[in-house]
PDB file of N, CA and C in Angstrom:
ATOM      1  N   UNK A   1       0.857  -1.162   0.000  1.00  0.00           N
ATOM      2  CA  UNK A   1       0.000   0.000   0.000  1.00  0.00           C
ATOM      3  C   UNK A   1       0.900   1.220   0.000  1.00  0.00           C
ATOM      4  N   UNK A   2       0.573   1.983  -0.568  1.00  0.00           N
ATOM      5  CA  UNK A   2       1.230   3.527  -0.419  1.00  0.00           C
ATOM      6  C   UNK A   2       0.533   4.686  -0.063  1.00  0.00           C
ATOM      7  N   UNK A   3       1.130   5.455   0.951  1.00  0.00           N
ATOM      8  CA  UNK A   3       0.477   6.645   1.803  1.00  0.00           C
ATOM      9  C   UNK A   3       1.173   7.424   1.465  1.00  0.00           C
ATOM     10  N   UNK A   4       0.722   8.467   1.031  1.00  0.00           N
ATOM     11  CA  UNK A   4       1.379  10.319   0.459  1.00  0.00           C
ATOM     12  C   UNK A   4       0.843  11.148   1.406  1.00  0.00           C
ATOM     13  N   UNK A   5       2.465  11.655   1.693  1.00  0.00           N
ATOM     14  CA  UNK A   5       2.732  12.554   3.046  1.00  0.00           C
ATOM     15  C   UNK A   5       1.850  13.806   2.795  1.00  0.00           C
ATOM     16  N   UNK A   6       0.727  14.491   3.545  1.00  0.00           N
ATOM     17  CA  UNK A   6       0.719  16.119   3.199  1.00  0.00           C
ATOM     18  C   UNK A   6       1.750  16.770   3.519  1.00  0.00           C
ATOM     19  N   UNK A   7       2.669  16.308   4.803  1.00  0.00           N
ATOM     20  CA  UNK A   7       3.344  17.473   5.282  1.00  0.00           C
ATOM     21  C   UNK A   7       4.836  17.018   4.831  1.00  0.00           C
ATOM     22  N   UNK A   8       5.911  17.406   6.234  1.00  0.00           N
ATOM     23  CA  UNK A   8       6.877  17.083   5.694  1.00  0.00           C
ATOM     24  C   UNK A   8       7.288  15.032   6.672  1.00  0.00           C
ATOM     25  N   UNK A   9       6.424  15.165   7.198  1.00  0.00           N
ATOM     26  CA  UNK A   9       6.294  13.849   8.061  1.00  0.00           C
ATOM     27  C   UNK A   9       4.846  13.446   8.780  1.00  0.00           C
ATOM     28  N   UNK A  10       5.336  11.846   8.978  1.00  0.00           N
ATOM     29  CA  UNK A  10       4.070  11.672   9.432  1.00  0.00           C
ATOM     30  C   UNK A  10       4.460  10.906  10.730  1.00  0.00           C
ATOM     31  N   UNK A  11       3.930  10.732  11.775  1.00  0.00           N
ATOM     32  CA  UNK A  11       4.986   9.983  13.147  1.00  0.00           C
ATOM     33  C   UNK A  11       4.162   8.859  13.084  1.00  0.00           C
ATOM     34  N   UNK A  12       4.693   7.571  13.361  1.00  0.00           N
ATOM     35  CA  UNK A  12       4.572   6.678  12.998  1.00  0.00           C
ATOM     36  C   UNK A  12       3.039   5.911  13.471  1.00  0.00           C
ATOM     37  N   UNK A  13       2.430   6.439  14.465  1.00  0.00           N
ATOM     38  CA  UNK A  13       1.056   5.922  15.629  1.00  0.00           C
ATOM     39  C   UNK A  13       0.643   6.236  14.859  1.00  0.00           C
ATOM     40  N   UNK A  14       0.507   7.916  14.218  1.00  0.00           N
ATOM     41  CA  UNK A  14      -0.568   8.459  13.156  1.00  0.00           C
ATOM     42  C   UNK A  14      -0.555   7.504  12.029  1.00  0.00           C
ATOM     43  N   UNK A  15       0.298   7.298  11.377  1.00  0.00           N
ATOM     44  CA  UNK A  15       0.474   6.225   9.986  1.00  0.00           C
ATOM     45  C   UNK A  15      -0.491   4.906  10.411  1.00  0.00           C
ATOM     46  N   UNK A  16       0.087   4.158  11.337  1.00  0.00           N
ATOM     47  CA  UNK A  16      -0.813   2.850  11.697  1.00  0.00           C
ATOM     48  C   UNK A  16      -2.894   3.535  11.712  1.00  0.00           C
ATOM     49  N   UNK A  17      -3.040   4.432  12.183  1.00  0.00           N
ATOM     50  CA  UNK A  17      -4.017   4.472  11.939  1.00  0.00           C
ATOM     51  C   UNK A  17      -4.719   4.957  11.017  1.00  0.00           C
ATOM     52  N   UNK A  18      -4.214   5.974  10.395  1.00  0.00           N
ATOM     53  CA  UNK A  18      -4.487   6.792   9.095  1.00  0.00           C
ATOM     54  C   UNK A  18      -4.488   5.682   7.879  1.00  0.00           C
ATOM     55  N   UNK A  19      -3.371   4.287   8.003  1.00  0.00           N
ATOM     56  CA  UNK A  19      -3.751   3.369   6.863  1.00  0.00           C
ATOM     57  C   UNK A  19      -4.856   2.332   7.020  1.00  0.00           C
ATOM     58  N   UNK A  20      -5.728   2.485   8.619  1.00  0.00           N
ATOM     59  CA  UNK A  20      -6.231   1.331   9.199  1.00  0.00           C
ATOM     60  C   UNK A  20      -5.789  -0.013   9.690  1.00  0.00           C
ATOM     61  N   UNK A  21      -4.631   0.043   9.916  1.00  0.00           N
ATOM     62  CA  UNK A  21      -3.755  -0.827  10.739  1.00  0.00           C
ATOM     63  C   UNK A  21      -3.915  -1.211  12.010  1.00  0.00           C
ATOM     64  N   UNK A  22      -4.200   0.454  12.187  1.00  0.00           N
ATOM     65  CA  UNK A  22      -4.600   0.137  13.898  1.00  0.00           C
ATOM     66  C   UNK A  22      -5.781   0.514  14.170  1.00  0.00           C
ATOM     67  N   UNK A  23      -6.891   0.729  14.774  1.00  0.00           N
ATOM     68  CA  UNK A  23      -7.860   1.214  15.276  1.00  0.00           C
ATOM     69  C   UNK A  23      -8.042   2.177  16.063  1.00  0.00           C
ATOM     70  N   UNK A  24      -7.144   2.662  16.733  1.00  0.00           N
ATOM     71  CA  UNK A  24      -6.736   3.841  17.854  1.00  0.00           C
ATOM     72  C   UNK A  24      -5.727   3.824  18.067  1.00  0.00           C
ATOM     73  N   UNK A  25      -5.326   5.167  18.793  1.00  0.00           N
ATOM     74  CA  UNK A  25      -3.468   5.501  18.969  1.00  0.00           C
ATOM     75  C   UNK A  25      -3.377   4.880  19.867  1.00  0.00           C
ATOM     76  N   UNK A  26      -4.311   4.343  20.844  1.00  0.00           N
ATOM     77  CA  UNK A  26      -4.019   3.209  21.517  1.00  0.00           C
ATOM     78  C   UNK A  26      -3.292   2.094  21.168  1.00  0.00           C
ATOM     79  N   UNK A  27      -3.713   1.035  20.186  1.00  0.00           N
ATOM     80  CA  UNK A  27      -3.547  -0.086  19.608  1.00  0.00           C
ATOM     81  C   UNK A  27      -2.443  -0.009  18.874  1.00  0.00           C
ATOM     82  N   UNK A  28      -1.999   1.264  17.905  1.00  0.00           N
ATOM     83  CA  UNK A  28      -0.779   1.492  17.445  1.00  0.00           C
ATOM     84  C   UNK A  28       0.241   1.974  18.910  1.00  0.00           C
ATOM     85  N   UNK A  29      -0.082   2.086  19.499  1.00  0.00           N
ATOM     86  CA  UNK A  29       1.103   2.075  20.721  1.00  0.00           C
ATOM     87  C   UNK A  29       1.618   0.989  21.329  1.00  0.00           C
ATOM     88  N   UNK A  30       0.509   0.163  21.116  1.00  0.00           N
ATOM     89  CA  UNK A  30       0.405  -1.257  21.591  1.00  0.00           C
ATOM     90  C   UNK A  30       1.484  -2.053  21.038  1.00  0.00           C
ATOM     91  N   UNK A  31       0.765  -2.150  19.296  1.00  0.00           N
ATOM     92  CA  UNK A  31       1.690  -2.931  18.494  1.00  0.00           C
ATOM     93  C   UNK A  31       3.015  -2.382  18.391  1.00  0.00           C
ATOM     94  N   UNK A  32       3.533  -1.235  18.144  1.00  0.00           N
ATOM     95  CA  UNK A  32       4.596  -0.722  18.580  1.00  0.00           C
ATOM     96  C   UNK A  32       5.294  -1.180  19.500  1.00  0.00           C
ATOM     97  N   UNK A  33       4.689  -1.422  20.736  1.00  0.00           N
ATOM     98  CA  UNK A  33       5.340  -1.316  22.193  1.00  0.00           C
ATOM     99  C   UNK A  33       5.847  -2.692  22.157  1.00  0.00           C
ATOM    100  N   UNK A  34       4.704  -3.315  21.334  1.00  0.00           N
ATOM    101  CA  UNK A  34       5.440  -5.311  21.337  1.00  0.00           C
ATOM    102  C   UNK A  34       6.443  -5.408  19.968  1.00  0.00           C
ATOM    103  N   UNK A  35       6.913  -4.623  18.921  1.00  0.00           N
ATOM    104  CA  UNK A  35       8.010  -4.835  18.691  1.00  0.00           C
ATOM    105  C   UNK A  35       7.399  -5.388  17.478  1.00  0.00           C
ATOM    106  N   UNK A  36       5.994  -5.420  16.801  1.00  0.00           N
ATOM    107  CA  UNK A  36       5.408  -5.679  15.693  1.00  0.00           C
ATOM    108  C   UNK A  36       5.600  -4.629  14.547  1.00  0.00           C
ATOM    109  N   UNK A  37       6.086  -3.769  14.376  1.00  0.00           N
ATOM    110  CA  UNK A  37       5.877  -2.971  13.439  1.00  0.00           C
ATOM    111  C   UNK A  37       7.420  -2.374  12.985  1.00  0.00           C
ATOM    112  N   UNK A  38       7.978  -2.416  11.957  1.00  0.00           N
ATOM    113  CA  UNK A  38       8.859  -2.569  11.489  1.00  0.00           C
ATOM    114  C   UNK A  38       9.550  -0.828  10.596  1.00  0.00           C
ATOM    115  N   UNK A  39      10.214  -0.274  10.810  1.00  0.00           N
ATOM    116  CA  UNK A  39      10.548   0.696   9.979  1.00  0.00           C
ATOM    117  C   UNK A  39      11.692   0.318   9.143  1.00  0.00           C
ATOM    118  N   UNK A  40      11.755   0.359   7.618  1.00  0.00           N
ATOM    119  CA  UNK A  40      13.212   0.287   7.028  1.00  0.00           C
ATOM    120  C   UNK A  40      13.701  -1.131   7.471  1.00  0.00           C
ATOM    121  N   UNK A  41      13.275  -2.215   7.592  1.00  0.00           N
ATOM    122  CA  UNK A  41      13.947  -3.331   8.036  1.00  0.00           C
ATOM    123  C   UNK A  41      13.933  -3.627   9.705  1.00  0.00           C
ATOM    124  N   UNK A  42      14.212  -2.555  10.346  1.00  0.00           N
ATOM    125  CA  UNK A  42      13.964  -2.328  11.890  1.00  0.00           C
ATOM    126  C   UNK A  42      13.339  -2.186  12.418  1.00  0.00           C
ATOM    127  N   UNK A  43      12.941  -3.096  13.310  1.00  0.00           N
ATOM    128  CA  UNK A  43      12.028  -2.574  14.951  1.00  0.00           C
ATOM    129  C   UNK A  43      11.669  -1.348  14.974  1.00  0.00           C
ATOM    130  N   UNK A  44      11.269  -1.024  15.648  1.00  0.00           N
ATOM    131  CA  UNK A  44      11.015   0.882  16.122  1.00  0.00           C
ATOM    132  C   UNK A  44       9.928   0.423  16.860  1.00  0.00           C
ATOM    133  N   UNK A  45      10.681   1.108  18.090  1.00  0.00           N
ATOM    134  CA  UNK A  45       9.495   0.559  19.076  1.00  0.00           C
ATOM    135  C   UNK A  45       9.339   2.196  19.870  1.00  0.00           C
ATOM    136  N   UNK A  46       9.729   3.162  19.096  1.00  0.00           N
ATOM    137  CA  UNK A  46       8.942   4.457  19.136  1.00  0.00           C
ATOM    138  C   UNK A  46       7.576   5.454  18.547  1.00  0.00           C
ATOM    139  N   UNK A  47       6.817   5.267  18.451  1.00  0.00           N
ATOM    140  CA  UNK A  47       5.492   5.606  18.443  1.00  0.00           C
ATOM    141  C   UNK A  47       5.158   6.740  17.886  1.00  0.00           C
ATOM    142  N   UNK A  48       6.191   7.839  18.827  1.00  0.00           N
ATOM    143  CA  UNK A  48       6.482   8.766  17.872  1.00  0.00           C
ATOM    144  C   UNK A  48       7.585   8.894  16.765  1.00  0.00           C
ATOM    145  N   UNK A  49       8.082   7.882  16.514  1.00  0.00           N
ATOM    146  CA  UNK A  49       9.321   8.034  14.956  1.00  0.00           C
ATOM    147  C   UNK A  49       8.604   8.924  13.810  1.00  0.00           C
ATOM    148  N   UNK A  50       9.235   9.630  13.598  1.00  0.00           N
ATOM    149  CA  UNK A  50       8.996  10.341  12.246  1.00  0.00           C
ATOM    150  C   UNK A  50       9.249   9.660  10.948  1.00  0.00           C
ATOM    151  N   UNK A  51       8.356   9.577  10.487  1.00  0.00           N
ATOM    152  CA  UNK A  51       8.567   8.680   9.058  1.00  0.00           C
ATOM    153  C   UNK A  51       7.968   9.679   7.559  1.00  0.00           C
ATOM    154  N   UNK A  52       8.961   9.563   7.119  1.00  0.00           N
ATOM    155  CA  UNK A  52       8.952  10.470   6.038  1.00  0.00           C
ATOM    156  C   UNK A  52       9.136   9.843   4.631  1.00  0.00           C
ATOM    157  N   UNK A  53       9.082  10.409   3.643  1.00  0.00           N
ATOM    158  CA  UNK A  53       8.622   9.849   1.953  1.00  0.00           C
ATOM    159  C   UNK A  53      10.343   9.111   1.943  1.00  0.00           C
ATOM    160  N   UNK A  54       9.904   7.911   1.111  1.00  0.00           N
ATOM    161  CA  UNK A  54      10.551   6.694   0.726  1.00  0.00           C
ATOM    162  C   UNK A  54      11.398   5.779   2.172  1.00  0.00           C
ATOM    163  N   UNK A  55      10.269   6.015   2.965  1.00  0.00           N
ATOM    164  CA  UNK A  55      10.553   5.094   3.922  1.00  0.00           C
ATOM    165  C   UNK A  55       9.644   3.988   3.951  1.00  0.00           C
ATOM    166  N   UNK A  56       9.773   2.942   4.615  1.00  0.00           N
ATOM    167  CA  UNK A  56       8.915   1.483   4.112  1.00  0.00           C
ATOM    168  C   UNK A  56       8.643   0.851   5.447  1.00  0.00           C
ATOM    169  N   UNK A  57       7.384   1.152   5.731  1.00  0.00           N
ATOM    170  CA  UNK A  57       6.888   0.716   7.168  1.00  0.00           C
ATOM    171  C   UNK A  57       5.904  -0.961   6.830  1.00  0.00           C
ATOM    172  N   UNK A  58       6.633  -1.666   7.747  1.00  0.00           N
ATOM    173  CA  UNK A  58       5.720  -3.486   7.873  1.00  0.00           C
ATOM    174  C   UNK A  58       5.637  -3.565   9.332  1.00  0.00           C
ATOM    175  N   UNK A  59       4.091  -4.087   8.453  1.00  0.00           N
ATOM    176  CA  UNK A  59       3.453  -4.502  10.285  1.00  0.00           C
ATOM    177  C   UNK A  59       2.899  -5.661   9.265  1.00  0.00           C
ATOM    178  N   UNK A  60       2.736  -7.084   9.912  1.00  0.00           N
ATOM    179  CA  UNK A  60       2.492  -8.374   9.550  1.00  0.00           C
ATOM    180  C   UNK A  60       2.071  -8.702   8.225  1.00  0.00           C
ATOM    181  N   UNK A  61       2.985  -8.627   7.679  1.00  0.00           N
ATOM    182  CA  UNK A  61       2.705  -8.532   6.073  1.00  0.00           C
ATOM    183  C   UNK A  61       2.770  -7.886   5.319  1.00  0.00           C
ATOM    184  N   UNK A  62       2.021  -7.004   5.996  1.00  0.00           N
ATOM    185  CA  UNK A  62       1.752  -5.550   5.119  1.00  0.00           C
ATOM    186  C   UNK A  62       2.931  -4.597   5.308  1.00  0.00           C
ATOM    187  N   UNK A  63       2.767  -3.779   3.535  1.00  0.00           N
ATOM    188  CA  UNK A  63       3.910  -2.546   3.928  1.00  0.00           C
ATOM    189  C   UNK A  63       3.241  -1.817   3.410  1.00  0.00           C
ATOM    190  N   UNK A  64       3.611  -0.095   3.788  1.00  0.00           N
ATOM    191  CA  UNK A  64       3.034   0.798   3.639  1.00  0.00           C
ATOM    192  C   UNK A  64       4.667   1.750   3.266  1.00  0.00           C
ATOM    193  N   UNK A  65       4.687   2.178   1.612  1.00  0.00           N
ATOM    194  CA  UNK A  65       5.461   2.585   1.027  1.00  0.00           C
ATOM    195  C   UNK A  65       5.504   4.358   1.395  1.00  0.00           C
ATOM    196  N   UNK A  66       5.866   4.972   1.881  1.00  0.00           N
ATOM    197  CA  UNK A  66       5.272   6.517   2.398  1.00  0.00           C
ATOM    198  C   UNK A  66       6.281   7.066   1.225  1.00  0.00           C
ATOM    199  N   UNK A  67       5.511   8.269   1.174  1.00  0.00           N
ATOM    200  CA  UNK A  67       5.745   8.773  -0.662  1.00  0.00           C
ATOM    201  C   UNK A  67       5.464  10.106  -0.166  1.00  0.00           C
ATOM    202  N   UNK A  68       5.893  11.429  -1.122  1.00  0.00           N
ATOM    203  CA  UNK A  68       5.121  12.723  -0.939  1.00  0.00           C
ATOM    204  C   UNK A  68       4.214  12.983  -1.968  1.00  0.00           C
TER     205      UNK A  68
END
């Protein structure tokens, strides 16, 4: 899937839910916090990470290509 940034970033809780990944910034804190969600190949078990165009976020399967 691919998500196009409005701004100059998007932090990463917002992304999980803005693609429907997560259901609340709850649940994206959650999956985060257990080490499910992947930035660039890596863990990121920060919630707030800034993720910006041609970065490549996986959470169980799925990737979400972030683009501007």
């Amino acid at each position: 899937m691919e998500f196009q940034l409005r701004d100059e970033y998007i932090r990463l809780g917002q992304l999980l839910k803005a693609t429907g990944l997560a259901d609340s910034g709850v649940d994206a804190k959650f999956l985060i916090q257990e080490g499910k969600v992947f930035v660039n190949g890596e863990v990121c078990p920060q919630r707030g990470k800034k993720v910006r165009a041609g970065d490549l976020v996986s959470f169980e399967g799925q990737e979400i290509q972030v683009t501007e």
